[in-house]
C-alpha atoms as a PDB file:
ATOM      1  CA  UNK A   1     103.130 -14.798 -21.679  1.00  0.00           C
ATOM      2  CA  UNK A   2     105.715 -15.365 -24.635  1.00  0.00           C
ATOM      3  CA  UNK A   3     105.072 -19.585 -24.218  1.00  0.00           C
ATOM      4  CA  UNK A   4     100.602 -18.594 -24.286  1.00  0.00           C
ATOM      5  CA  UNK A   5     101.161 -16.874 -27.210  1.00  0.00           C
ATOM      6  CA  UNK A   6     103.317 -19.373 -28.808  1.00  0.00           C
ATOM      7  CA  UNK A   7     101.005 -22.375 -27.929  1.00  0.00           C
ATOM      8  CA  UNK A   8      98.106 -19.649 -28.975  1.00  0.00           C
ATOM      9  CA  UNK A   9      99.507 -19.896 -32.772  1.00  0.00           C
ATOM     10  CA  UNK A  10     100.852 -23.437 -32.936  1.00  0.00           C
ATOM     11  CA  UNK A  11      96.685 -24.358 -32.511  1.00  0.00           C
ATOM     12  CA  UNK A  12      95.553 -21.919 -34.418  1.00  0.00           C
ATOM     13  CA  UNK A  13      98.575 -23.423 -37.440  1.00  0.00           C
ATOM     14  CA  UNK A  14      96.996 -27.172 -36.678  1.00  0.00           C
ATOM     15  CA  UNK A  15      93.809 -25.678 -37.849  1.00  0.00           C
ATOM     16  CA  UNK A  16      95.164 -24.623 -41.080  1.00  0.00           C
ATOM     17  CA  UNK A  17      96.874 -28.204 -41.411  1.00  0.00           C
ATOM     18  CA  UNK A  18      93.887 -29.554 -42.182  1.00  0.00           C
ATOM     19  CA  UNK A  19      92.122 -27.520 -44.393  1.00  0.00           C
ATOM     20  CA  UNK A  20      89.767 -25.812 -42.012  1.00  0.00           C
ATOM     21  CA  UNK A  21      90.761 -22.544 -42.862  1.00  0.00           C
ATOM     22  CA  UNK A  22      89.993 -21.797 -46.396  1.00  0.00           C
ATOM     23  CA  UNK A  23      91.668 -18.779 -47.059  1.00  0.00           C
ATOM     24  CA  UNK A  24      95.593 -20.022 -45.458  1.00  0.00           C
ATOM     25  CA  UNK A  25      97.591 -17.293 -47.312  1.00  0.00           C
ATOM     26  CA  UNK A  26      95.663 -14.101 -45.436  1.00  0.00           C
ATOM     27  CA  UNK A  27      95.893 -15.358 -42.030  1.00  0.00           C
ATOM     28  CA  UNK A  28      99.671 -15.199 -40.989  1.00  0.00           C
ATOM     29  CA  UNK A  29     100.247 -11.949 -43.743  1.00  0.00           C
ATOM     30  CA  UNK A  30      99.772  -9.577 -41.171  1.00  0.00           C
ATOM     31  CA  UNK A  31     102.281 -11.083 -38.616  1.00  0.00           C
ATOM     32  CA  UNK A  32     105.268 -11.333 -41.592  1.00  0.00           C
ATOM     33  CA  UNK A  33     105.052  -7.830 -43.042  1.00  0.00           C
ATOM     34  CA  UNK A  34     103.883  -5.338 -40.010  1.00  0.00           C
ATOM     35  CA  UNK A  35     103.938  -1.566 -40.158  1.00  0.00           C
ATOM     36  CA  UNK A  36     107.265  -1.816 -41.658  1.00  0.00           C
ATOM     37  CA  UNK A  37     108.465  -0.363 -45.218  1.00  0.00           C
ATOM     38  CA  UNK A  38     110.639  -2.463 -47.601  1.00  0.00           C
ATOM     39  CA  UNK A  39     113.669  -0.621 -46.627  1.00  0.00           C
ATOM     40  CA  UNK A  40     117.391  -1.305 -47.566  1.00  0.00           C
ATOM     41  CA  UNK A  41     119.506  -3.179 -45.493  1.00  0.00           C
ATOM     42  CA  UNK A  42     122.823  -4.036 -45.170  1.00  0.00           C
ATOM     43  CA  UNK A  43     124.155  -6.211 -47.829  1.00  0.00           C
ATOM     44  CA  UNK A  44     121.344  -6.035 -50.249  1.00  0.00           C
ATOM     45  CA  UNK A  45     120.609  -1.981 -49.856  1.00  0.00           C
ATOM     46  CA  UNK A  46     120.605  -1.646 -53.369  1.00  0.00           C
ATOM     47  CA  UNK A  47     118.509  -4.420 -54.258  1.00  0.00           C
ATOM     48  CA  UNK A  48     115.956  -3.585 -51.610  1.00  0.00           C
ATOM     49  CA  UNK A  49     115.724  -0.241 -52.781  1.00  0.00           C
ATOM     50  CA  UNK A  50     115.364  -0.852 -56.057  1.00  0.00           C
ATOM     51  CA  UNK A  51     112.583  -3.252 -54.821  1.00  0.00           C
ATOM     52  CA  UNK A  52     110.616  -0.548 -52.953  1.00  0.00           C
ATOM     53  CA  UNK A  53     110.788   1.680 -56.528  1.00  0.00           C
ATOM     54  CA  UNK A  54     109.755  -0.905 -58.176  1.00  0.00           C
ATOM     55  CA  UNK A  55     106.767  -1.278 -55.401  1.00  0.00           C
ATOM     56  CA  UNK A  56     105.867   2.255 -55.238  1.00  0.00           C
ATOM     57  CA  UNK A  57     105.933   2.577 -58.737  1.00  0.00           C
ATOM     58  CA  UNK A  58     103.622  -0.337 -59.308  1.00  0.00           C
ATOM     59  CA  UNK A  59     100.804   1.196 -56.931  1.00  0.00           C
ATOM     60  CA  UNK A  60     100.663   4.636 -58.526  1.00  0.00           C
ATOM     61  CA  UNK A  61     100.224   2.538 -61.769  1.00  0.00           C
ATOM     62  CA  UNK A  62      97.022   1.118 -60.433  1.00  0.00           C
ATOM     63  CA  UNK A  63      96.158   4.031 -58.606  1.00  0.00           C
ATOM     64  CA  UNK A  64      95.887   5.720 -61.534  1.00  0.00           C
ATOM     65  CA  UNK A  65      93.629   3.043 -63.362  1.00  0.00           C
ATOM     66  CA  UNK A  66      91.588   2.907 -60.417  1.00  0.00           C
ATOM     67  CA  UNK A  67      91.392   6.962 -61.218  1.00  0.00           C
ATOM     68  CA  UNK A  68      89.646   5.690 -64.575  1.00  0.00           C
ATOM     69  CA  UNK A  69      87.984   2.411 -63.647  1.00  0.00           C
ATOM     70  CA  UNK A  70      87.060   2.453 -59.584  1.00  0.00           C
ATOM     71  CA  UNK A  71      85.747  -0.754 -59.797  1.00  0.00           C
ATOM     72  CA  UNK A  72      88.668  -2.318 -61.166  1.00  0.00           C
ATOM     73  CA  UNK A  73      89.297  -5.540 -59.064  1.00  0.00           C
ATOM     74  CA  UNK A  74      92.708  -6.477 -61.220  1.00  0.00           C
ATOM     75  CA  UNK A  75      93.850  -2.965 -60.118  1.00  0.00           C
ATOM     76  CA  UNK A  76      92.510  -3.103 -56.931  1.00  0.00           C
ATOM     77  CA  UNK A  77      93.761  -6.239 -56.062  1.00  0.00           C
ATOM     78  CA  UNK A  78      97.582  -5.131 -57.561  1.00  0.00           C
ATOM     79  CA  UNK A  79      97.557  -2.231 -55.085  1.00  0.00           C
ATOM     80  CA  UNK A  80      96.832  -3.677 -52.140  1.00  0.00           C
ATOM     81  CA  UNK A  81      99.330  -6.452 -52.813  1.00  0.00           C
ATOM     82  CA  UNK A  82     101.957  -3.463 -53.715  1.00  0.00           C
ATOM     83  CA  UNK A  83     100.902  -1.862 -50.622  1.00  0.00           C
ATOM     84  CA  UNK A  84     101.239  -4.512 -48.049  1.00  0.00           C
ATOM     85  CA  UNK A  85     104.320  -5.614 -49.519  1.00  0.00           C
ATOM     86  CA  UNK A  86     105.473  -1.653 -48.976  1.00  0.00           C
ATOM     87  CA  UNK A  87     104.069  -2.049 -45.208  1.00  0.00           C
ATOM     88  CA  UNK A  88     101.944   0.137 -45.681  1.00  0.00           C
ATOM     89  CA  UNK A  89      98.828  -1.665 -43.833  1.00  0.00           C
ATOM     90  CA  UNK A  90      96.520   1.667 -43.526  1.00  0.00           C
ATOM     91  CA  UNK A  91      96.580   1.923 -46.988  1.00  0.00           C
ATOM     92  CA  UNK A  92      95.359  -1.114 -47.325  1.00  0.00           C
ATOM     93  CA  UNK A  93      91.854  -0.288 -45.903  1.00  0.00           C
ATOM     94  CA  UNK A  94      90.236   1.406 -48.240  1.00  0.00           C
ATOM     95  CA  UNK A  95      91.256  -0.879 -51.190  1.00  0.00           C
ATOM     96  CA  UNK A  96      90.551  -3.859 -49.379  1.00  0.00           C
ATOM     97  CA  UNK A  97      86.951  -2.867 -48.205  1.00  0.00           C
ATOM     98  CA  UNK A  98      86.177  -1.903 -51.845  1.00  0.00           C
ATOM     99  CA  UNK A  99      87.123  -5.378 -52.800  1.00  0.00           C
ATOM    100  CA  UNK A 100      84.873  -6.742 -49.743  1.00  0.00           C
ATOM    101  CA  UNK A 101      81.810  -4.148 -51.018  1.00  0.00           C
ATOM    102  CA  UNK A 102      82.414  -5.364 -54.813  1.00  0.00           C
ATOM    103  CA  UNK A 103      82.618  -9.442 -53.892  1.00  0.00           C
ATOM    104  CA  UNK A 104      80.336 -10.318 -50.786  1.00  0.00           C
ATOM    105  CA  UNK A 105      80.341 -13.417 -51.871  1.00  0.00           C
ATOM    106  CA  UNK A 106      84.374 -13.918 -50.924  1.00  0.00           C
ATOM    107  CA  UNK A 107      84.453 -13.615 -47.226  1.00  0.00           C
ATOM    108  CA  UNK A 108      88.693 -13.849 -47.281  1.00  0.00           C
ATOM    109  CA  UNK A 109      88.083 -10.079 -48.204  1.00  0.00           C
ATOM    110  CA  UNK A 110      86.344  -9.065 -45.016  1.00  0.00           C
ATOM    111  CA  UNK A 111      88.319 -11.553 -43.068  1.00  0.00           C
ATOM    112  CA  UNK A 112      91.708  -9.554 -44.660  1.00  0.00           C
ATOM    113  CA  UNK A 113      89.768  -6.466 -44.199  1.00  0.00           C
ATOM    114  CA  UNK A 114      89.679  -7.273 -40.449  1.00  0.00           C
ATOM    115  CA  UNK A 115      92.968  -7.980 -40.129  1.00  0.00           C
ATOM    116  CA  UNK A 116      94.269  -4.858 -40.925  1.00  0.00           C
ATOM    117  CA  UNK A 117      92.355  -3.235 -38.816  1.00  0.00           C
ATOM    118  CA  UNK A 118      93.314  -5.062 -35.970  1.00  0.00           C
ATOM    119  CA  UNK A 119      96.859  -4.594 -37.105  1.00  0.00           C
ATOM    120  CA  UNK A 120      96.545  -0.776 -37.169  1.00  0.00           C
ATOM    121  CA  UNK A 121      94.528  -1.080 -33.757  1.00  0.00           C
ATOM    122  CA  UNK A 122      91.148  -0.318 -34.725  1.00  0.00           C
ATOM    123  CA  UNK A 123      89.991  -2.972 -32.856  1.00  0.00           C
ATOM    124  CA  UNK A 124      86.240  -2.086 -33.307  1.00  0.00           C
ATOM    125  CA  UNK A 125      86.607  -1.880 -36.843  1.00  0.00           C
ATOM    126  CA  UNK A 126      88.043  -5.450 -36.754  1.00  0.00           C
ATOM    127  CA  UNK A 127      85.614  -6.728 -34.951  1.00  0.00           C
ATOM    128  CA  UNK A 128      82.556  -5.274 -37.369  1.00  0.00           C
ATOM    129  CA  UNK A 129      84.454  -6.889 -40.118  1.00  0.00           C
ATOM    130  CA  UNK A 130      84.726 -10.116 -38.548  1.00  0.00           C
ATOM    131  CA  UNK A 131      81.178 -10.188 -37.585  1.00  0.00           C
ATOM    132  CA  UNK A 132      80.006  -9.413 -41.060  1.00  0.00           C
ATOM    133  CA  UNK A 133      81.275 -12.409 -41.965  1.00  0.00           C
ATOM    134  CA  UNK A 134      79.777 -14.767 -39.309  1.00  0.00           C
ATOM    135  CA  UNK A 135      76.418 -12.664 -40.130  1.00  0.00           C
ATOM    136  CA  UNK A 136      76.598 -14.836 -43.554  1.00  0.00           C
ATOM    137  CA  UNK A 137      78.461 -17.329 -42.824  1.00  0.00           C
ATOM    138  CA  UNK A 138      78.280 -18.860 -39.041  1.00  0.00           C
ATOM    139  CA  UNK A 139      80.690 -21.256 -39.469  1.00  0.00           C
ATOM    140  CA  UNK A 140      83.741 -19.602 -41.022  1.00  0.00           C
ATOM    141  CA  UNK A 141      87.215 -20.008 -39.326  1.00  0.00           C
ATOM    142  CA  UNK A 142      88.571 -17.701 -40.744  1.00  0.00           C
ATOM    143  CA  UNK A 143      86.263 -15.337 -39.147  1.00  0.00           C
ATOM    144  CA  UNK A 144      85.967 -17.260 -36.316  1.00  0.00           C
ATOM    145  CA  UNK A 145      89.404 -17.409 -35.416  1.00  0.00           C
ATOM    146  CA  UNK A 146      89.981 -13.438 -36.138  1.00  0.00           C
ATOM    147  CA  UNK A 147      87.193 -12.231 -33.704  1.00  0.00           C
ATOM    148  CA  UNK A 148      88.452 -15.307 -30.713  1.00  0.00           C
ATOM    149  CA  UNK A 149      91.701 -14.167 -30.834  1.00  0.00           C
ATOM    150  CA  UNK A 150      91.116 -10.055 -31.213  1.00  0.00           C
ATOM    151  CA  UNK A 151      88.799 -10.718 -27.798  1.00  0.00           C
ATOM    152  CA  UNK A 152      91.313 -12.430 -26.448  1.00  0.00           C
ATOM    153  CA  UNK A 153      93.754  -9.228 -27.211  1.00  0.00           C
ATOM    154  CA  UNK A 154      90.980  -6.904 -25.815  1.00  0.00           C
ATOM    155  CA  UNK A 155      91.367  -9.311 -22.637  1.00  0.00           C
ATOM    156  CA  UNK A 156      87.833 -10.622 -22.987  1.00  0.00           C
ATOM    157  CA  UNK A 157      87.952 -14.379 -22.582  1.00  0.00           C
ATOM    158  CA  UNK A 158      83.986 -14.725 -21.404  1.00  0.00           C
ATOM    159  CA  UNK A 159      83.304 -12.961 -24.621  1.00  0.00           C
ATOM    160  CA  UNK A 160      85.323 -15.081 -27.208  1.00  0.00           C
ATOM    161  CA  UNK A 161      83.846 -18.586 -24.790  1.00  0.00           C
ATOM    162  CA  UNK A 162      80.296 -17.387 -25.485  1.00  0.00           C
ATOM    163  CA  UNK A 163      80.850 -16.590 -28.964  1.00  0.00           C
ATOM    164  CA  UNK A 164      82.201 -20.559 -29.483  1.00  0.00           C
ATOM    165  CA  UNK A 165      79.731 -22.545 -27.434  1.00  0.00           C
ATOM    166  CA  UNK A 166      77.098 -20.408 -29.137  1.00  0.00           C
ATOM    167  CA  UNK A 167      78.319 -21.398 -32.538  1.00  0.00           C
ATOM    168  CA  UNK A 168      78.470 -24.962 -31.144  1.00  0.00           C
ATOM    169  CA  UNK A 169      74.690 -24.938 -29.626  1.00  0.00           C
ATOM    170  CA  UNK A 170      73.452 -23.916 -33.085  1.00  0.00           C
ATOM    171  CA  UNK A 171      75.818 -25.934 -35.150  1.00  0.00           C
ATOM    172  CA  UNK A 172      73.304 -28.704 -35.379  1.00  0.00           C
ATOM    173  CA  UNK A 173      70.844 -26.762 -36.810  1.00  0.00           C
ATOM    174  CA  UNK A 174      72.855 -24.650 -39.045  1.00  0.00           C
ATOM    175  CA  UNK A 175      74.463 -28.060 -40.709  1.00  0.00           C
ATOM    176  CA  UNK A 176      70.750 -29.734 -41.167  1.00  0.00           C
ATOM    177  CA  UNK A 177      69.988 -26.047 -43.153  1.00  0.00           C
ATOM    178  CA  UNK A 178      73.383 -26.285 -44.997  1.00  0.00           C
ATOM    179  CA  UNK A 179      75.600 -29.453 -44.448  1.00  0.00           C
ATOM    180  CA  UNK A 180      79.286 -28.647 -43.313  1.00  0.00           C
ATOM    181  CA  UNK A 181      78.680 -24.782 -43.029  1.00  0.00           C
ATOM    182  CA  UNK A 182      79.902 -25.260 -38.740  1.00  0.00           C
ATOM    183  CA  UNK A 183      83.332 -27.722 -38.648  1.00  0.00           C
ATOM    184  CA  UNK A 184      82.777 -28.737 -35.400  1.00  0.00           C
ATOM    185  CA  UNK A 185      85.979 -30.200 -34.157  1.00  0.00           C
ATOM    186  CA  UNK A 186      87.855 -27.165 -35.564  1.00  0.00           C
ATOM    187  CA  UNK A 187      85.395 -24.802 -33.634  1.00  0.00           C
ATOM    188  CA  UNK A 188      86.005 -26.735 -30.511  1.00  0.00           C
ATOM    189  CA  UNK A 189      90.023 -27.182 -30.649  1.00  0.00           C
ATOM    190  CA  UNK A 190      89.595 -22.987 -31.069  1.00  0.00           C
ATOM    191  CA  UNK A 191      87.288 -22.866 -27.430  1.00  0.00           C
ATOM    192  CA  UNK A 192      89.676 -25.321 -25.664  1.00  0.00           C
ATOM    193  CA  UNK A 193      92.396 -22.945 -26.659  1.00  0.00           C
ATOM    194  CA  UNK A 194      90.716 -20.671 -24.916  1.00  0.00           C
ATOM    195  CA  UNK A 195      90.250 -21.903 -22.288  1.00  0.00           C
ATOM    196  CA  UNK A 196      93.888 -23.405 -21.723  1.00  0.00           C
ATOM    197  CA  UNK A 197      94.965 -19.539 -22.462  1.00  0.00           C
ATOM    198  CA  UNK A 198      92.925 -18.722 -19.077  1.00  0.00           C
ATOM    199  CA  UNK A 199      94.393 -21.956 -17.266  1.00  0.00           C
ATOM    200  CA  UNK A 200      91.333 -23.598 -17.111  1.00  0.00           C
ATOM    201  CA  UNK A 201      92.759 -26.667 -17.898  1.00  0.00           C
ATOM    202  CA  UNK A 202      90.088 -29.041 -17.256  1.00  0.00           C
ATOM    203  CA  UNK A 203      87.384 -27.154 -19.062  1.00  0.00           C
ATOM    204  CA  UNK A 204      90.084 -27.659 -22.177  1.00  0.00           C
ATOM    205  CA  UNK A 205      90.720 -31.298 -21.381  1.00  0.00           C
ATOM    206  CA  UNK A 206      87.261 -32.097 -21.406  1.00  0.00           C
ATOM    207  CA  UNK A 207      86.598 -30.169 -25.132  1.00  0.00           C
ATOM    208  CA  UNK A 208      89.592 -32.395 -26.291  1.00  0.00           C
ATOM    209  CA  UNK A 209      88.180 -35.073 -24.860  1.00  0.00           C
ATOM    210  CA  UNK A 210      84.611 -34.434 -26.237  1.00  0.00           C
ATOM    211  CA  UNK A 211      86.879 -34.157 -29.988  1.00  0.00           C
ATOM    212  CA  UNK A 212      88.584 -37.096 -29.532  1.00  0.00           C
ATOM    213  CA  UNK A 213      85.382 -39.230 -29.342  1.00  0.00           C
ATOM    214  CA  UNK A 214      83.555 -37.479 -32.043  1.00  0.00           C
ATOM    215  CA  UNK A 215      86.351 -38.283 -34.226  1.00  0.00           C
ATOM    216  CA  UNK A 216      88.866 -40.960 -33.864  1.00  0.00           C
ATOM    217  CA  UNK A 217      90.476 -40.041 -36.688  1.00  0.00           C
ATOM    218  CA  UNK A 218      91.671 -36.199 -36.293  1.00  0.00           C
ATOM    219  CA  UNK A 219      95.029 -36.042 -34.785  1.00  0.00           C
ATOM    220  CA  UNK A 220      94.417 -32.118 -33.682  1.00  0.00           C
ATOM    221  CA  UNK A 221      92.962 -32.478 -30.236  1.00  0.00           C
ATOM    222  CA  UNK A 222      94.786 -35.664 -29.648  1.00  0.00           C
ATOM    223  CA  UNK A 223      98.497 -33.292 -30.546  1.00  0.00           C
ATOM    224  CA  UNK A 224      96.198 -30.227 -28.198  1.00  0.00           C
ATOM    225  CA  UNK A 225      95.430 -32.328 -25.239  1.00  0.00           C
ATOM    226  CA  UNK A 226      99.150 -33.578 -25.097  1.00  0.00           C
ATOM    227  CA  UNK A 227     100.777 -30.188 -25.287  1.00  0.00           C
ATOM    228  CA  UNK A 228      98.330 -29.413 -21.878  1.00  0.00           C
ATOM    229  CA  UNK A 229      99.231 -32.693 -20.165  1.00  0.00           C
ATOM    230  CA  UNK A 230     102.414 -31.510 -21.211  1.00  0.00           C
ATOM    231  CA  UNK A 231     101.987 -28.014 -19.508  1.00  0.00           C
ATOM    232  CA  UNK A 232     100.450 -29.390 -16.163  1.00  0.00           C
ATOM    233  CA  UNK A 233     103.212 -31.964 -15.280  1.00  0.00           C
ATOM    234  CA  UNK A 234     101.495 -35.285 -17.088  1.00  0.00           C
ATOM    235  CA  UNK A 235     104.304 -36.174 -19.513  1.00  0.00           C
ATOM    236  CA  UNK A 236     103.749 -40.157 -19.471  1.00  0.00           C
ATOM    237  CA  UNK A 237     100.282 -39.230 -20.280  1.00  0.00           C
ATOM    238  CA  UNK A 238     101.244 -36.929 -22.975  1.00  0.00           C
ATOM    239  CA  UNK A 239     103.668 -39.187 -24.488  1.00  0.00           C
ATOM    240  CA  UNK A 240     101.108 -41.596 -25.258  1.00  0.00           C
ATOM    241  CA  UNK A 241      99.003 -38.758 -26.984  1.00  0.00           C
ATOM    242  CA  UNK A 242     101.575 -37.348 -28.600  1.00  0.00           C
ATOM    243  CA  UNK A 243     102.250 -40.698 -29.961  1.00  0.00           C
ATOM    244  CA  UNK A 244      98.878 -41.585 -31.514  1.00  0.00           C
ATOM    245  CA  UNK A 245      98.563 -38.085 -32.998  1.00  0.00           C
ATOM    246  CA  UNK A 246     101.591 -39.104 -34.605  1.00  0.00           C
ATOM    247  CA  UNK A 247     100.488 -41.784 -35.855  1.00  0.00           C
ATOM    248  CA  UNK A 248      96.975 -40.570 -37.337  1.00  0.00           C
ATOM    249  CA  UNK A 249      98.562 -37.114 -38.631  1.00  0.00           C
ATOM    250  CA  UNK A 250      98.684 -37.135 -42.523  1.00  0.00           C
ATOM    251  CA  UNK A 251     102.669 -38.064 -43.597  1.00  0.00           C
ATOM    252  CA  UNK A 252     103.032 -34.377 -44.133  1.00  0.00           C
ATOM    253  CA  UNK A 253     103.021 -33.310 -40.824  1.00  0.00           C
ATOM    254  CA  UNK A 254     104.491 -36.005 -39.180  1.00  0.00           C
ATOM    255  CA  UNK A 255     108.096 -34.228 -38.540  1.00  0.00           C
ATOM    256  CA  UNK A 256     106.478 -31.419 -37.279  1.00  0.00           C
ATOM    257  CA  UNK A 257     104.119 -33.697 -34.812  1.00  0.00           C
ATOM    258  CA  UNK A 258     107.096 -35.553 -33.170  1.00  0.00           C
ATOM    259  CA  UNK A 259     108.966 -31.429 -33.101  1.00  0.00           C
ATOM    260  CA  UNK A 260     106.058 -30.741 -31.200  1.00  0.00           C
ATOM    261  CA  UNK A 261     106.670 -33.808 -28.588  1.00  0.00           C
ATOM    262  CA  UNK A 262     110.254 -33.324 -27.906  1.00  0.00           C
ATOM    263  CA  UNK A 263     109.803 -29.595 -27.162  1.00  0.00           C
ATOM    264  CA  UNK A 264     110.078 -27.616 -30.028  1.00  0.00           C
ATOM    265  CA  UNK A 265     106.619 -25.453 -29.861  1.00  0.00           C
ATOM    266  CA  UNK A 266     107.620 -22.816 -32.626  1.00  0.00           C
ATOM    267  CA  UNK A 267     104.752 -22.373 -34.956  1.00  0.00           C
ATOM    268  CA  UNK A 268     107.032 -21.485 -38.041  1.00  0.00           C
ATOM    269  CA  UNK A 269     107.544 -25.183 -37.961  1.00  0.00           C
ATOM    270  CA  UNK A 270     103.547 -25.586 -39.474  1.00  0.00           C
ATOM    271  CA  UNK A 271     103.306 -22.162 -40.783  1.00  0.00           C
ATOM    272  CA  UNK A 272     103.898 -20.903 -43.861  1.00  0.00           C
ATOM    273  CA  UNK A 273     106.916 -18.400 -44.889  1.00  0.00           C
ATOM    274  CA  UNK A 274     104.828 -15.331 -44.515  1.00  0.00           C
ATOM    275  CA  UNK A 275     107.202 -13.600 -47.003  1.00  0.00           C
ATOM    276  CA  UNK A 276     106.159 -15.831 -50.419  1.00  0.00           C
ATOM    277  CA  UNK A 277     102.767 -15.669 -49.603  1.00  0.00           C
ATOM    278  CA  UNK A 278     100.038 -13.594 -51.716  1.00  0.00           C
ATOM    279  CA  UNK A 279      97.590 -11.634 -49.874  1.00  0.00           C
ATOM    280  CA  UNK A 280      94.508 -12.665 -51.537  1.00  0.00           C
ATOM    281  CA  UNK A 281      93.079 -16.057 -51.309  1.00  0.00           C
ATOM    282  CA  UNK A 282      90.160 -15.501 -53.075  1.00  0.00           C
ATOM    283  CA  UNK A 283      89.562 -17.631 -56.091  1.00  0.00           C
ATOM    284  CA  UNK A 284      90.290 -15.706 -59.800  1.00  0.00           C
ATOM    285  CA  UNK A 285      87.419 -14.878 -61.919  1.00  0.00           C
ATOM    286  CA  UNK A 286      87.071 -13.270 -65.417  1.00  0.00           C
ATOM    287  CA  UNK A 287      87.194  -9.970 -64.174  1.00  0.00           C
ATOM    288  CA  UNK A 288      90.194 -10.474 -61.549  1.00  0.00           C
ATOM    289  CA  UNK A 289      92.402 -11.321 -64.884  1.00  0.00           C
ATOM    290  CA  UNK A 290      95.550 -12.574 -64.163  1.00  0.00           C
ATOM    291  CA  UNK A 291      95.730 -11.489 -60.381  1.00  0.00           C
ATOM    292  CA  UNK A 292      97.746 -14.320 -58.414  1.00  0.00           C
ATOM    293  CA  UNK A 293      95.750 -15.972 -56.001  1.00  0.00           C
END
């Protein structure tokens, strides 16, 4: 289970490594921070107390502006920052879904907004928030990616397949409407994840495969087909993949491309550090001030 899950978020990182998601600081918050408070530890107690004061502090400050101005986004924003940074992900809901209610225009909200949800296990709540999103905007990833893997969780692969080959089958149309709305390749490296997470191997293989010729030049489901070679005792096979992805993959990502072939499938080798990362990704306007994107 630990080496799915792994493999799960090493795909879901080679996504993000080419842009596909558009809101990269929201998606691996969650994992970083947790229900967990920014308690003193050994070493640095005082410090990380005086961190938390500073923390709690800082959120009854915008709590009280929002007290004044509810539809403060600068405050709003500031709190749930404060909040998650406390661990104190419940709280987050209510702030977050203003900001979603205020800005439908910024799906990272709702996508965020789902997120904690999931992480506090209202899974149904999650999944409204997700679909919200694809309601506007078929094509998202972030979205996309958020509902596939909370079906997953909820141990419904059939669900998360349909939902991808359904966003595939009208991909076509949707682009002709609005060019580049569905990223195809992405959407299909996220349904052959699926279905190597059930072992159905082939039905993955032949996704990658069905990548691979749309576009020569990706290195993503060239690096996802070798991993499954890989997996089902093909290494000479893999090797070769492994060593045109490396070749294609922007300089970058090159180190963590030839990790990835000798073995070392941790995803903190693409990811971010969850820690310096700011939970909004949304883009600053005149009213969001000075907020930190």
């Amino acid at each position: 289970m630990a080496v799915k899950r792994n493999r799960w978020l090493v795909i879901s990182v080679l996504f993000v490594a080419v842009g596909a998601f558009v809101a990269l600081s929201i998606l691996p918050f969650f994992s970083g921070h947790g229900n967990r408070p920014a308690t003193a530890t050994h070493g640095g107690g005082l410090e990380a107390s005086n961190r938390q004061d500073e923390l709690e502090a800082q959120a009854r400050g915008y709590e009280a502006v929002l007290e004044r101005e509810p539809d403060n986004q600068t405050a709003i924003q500031g709190l749930v920052d404060a909040r998650i940074q406390l661990g104190d992900i419940a709280g987050v809901i209510e702030p977050l879904e203003r900001l979603a209610d205020l800005n439908p225009e910024v799906p990272e909200y709702r996508v965020l907004l789902g997120q904690a949800r999931q992480n506090i296990g209202d899974l149904e709540g999650a999944a409204d928030a997700y679909r919200t999103v694809l309601t506007q905007r078929p094509g998202d990833m972030n979205a996309l990616q958020g509902l596939t893997a909370l079906l997953i969780e909820q141990e419904r692969p059939q669900a998360a397949v349909g939902l991808l080959q359904d966003t595939l089958e009208a991909a076509p149309q949707t682009n002709e409407v609005s060019p580049g709305t569905v990223d195809v390749g992405s959407v299909q490296l996220l349904l052959a994840q699926v279905f190597v997470e059930e072992e159905q191997f082939n039905d993955a293989l032949r996704i990658y495969d069905e990548a691979i010729a749309a576009d020569e030049e990706d290195f993503r489901p060239l690096l996802a087909k070798a991993l499954v070679l890989r997996d089902i005792d093909r290494a000479p096979d893999a090797a070769v993949l492994f060593k045109q992805a490396e070749e294609l993959a922007p300089d970058q990502y090159k180190d963590q491309v030839r990790q990835l072939a000798t073995g070392g499938e941790t995803p903190e080798t693409l990811a971010p550090d969850v820690d310096t990362v700011e939970p909004s990704a949304a883009p600053e306007t005149e009213e969001d001030g000075n907020f930190v994107e």
